[in-house]
Protein backbone atom coordinates (compact mmCIF):
# COMPACT_ATOMS: atom_id res chain seq x y z
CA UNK A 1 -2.56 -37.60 10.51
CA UNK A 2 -1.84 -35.67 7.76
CA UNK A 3 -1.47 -37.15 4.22
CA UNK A 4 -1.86 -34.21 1.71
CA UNK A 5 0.09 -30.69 1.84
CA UNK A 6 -0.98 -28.26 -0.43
CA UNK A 7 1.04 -25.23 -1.77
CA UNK A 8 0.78 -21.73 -3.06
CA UNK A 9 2.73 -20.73 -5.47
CA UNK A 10 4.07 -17.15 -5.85
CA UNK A 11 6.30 -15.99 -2.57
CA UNK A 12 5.74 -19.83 -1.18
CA UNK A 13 7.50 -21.25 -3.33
CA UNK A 14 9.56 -19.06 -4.78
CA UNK A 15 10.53 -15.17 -4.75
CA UNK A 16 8.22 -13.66 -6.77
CA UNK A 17 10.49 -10.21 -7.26
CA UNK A 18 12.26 -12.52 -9.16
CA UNK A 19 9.55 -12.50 -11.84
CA UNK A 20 8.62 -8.98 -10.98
CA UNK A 21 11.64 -7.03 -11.55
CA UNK A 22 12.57 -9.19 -14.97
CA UNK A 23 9.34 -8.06 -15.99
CA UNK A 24 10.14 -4.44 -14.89
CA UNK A 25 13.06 -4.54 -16.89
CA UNK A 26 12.07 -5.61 -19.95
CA UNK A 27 8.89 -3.39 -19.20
CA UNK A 28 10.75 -0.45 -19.02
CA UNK A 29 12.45 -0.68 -22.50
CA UNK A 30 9.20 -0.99 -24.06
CA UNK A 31 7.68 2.12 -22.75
CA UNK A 32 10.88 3.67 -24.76
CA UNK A 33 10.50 2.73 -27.38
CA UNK A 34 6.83 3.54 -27.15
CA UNK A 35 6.82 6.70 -25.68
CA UNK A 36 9.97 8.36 -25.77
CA UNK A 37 10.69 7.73 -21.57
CA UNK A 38 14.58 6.97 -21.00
CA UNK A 39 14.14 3.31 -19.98
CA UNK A 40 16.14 3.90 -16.42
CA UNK A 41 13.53 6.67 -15.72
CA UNK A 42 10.54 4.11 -16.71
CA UNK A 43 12.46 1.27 -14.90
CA UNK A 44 12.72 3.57 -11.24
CA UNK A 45 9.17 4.79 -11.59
CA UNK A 46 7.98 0.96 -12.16
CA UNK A 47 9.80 -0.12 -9.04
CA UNK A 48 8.96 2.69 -6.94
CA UNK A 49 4.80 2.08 -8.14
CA UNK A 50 5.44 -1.50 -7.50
CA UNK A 51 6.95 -1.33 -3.97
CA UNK A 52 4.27 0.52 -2.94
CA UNK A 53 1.14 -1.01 -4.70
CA UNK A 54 2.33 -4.75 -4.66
CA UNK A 55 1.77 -6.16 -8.08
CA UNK A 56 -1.62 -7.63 -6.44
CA UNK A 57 -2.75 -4.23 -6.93
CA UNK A 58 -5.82 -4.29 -9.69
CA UNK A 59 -4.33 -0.65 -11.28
CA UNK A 60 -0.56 -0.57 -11.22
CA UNK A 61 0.01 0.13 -14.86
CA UNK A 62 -2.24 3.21 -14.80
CA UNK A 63 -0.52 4.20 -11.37
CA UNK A 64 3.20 3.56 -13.45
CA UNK A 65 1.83 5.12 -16.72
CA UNK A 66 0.25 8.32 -14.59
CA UNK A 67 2.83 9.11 -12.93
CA UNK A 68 5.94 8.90 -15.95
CA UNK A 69 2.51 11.41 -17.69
CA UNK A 70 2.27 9.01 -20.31
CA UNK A 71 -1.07 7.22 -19.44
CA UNK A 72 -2.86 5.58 -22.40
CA UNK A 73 -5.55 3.09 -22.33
CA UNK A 74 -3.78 1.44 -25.46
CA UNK A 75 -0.84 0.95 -23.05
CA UNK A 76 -2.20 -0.87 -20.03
CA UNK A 77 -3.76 -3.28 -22.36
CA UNK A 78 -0.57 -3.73 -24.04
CA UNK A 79 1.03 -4.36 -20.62
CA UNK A 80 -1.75 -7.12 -19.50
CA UNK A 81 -0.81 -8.93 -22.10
CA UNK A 82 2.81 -8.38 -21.89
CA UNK A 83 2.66 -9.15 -18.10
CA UNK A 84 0.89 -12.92 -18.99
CA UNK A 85 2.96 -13.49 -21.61
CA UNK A 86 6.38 -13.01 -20.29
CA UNK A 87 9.34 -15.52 -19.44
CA UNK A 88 12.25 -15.62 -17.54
CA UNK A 89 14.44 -18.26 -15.74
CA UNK A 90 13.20 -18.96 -11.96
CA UNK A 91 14.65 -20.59 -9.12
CA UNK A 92 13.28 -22.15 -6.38
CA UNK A 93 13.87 -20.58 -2.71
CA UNK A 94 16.91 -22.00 -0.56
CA UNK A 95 16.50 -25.44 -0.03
CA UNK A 96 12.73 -25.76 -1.35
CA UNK A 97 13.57 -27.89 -3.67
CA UNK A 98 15.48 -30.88 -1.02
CA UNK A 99 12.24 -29.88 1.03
CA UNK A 100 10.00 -30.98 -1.86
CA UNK A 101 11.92 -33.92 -2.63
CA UNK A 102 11.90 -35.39 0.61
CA UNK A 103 7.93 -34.12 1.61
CA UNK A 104 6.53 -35.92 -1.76
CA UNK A 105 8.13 -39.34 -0.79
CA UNK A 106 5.83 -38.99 2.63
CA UNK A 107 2.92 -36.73 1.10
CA UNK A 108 0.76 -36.26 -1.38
CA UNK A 109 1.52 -32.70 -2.64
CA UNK A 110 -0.92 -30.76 -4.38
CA UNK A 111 -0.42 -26.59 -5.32
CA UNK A 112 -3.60 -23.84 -6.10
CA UNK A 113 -2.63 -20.94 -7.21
CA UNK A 114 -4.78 -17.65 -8.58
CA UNK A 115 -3.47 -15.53 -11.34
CA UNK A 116 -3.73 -15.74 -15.12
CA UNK A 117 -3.75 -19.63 -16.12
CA UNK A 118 -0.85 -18.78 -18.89
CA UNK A 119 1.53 -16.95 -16.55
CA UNK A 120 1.03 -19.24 -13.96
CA UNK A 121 1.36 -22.71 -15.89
CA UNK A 122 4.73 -21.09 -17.46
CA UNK A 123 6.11 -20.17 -13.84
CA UNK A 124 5.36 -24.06 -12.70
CA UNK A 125 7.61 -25.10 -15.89
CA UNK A 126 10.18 -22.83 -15.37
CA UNK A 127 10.78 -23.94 -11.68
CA UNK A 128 10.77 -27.43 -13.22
CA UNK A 129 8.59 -28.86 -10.22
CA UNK A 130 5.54 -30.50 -11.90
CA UNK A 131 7.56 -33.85 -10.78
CA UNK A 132 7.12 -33.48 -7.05
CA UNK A 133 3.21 -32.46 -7.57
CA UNK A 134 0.37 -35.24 -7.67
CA UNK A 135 -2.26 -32.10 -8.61
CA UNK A 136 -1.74 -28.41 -9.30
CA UNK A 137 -5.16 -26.54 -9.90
CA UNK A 138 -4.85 -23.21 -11.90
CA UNK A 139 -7.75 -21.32 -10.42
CA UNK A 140 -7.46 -18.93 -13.62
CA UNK A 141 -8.58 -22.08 -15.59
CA UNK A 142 -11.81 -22.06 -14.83
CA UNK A 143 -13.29 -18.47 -13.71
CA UNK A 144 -13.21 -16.09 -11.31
CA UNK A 145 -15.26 -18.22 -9.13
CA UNK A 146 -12.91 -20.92 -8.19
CA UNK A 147 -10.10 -17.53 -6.91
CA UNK A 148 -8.84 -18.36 -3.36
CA UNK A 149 -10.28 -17.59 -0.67
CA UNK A 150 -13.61 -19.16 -2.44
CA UNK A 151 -13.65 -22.70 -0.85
CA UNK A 152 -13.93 -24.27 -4.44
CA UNK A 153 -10.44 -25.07 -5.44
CA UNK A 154 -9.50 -26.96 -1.82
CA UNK A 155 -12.90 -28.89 -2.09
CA UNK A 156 -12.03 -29.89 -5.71
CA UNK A 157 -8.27 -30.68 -4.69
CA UNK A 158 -9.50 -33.21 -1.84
CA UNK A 159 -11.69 -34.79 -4.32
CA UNK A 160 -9.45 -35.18 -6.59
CA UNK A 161 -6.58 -36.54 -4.30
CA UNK A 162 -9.13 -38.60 -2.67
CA UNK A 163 -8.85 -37.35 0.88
CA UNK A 164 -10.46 -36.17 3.80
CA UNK A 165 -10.18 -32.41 5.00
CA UNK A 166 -8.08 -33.35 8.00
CA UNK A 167 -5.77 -35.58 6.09
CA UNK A 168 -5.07 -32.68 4.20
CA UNK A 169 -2.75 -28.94 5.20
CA UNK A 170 -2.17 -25.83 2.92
CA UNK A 171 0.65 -23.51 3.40
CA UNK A 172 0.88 -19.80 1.75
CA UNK A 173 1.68 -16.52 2.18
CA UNK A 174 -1.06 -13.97 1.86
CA UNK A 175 -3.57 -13.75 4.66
CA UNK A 176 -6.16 -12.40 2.62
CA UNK A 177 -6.48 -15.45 0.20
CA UNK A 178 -4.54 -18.29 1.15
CA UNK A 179 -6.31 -19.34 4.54
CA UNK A 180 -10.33 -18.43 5.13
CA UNK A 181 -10.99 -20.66 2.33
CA UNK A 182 -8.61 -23.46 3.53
CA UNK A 183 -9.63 -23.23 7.14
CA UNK A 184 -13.77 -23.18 5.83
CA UNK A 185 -12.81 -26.33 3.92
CA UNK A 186 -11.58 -27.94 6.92
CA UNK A 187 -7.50 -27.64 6.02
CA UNK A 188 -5.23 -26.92 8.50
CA UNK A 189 -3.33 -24.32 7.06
CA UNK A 190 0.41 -22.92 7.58
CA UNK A 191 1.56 -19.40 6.80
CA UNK A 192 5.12 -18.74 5.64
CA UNK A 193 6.10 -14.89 6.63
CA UNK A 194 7.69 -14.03 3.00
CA UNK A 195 6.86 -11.66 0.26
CA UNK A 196 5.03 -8.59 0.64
CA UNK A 197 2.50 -9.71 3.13
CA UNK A 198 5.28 -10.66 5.60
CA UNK A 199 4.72 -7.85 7.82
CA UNK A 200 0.80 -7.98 7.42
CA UNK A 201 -1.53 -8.33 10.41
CA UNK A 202 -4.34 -10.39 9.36
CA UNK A 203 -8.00 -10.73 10.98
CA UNK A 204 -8.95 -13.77 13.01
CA UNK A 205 -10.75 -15.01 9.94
CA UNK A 206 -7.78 -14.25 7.71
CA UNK A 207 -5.16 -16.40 10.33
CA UNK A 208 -3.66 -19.70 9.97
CA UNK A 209 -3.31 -22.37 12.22
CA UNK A 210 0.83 -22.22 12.07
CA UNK A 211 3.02 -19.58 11.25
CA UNK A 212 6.63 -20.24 9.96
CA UNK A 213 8.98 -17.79 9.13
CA UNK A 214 10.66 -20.14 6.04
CA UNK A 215 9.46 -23.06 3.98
CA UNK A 216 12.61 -24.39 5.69
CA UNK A 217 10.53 -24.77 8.88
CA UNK A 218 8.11 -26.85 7.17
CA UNK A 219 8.77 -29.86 8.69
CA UNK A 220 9.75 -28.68 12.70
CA UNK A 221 5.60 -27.14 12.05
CA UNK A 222 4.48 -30.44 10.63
CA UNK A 223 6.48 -32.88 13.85
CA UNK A 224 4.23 -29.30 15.88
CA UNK A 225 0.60 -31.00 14.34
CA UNK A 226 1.57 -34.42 14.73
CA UNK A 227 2.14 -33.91 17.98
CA UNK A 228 -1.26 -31.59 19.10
CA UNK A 229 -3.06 -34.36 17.50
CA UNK A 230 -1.79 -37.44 19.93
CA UNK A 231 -2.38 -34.81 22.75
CA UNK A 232 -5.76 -34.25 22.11
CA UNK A 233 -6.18 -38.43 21.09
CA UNK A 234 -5.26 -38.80 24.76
């Protein structure tokens, strides 16, 4: 039986476009004021870039910066540290918050999530959820090591909550770091089909164990294990 669910963060929990395209905004009338761009030009190219790179993309300031032809090394940097520094209000997705209410009086619940350790500590406190979480481990915290898919961070997170791999689930988004890790740990692990990686086909290594199409379904997936587990008891 399950006693632990752990969470991703960005599209999981919440819309991350929301974050995106404040940041895009505010972006935009930098690059104005830096370069001399019209700020609706600067804002169109960003979302355009963006749409098609996903902001997991490792390069999508150059890509913005190359193609307004006002690439500068200067710039990006400027825009790293922009990006991790920025703030704006954030809202849950519909209904995740009643879902997170009512899972944490039956569950432990626990969230890992990659990125910069800044950036993602400030999107935690603008959600205002820390009260629903026993454990949330920043992976940018400690090195590049502990980034999902690595098995560190789920290893460390059952320690921590004092659990066994089976007693313990993980539910994300992205195929390509949210379950190999999870599923190598021993996790059973849940996808939700939101954000960019939605439509993504992933390998047999990259697949969960349950697919769900909101966090809404959560619990109709969760009755799903319970029930594959007294089958297999029999």
């Amino acid at each position: 039986m399950l006693k632990a669910l752990g969470f991703d963060l960005d599209n999981t929990l919440y819309d991350q476009s929301d974050h995106i395209t404040a940041f895009i905004k505010y972006e935009a009338k930098w690059l104005s004021e830096m370069a001399a761009v019209a700020p609706e030009v600067a804002e169109q190219v960003f979302l355009k870039k963006w749409h098609e790179l996903t902001s997991y993309h490792s390069n999508l300031f150059d890509e913005v910066l190359k193609d307004l032809n006002i690439h500068n090394h200067g710039y990006v940097k400027d825009m790293v540290h922009q990006y991790h520094k920025f703030r704006t209000e954030l809202n849950l997705s519909p209904n995740t918050k009643q879902i997170l209410q009512k899972l944490a009086s039956q569950y432990q619940l626990f969230i890992i999530t990659d990125g910069n350790f800044e950036m993602q500590k400030q999107k935690v406190n603008a959600l205002r959820i820390t009260e629903y979480f026993s454990l949330i481990i920043y992976t940018g915290q400690y090195g590049s090591e502990w980034k999902k898919p690595s098995t560190i961070p789920f290893c460390n997170a059952i320690k921590s909550l004092g659990r066994k791999p089976f007693e313990c689930a993980y539910i994300g988004d992205n195929p390509l770091s949210d379950f190999k890790g999870a599923r190598k740990t021993g996790l059973t692990t849940i996808r939700v089909l939101t954000g960019p990686f939605a439509h993504y086909t992933a390998s047999e290594e990259q697949s969960p164990h349950y697919v769900m199409n909101t966090i809404a379904e959560i619990e109709d997936i969760l009755l799903e294990h319970e029930r594959r587990g007294e089958c297999n008891a029999q």
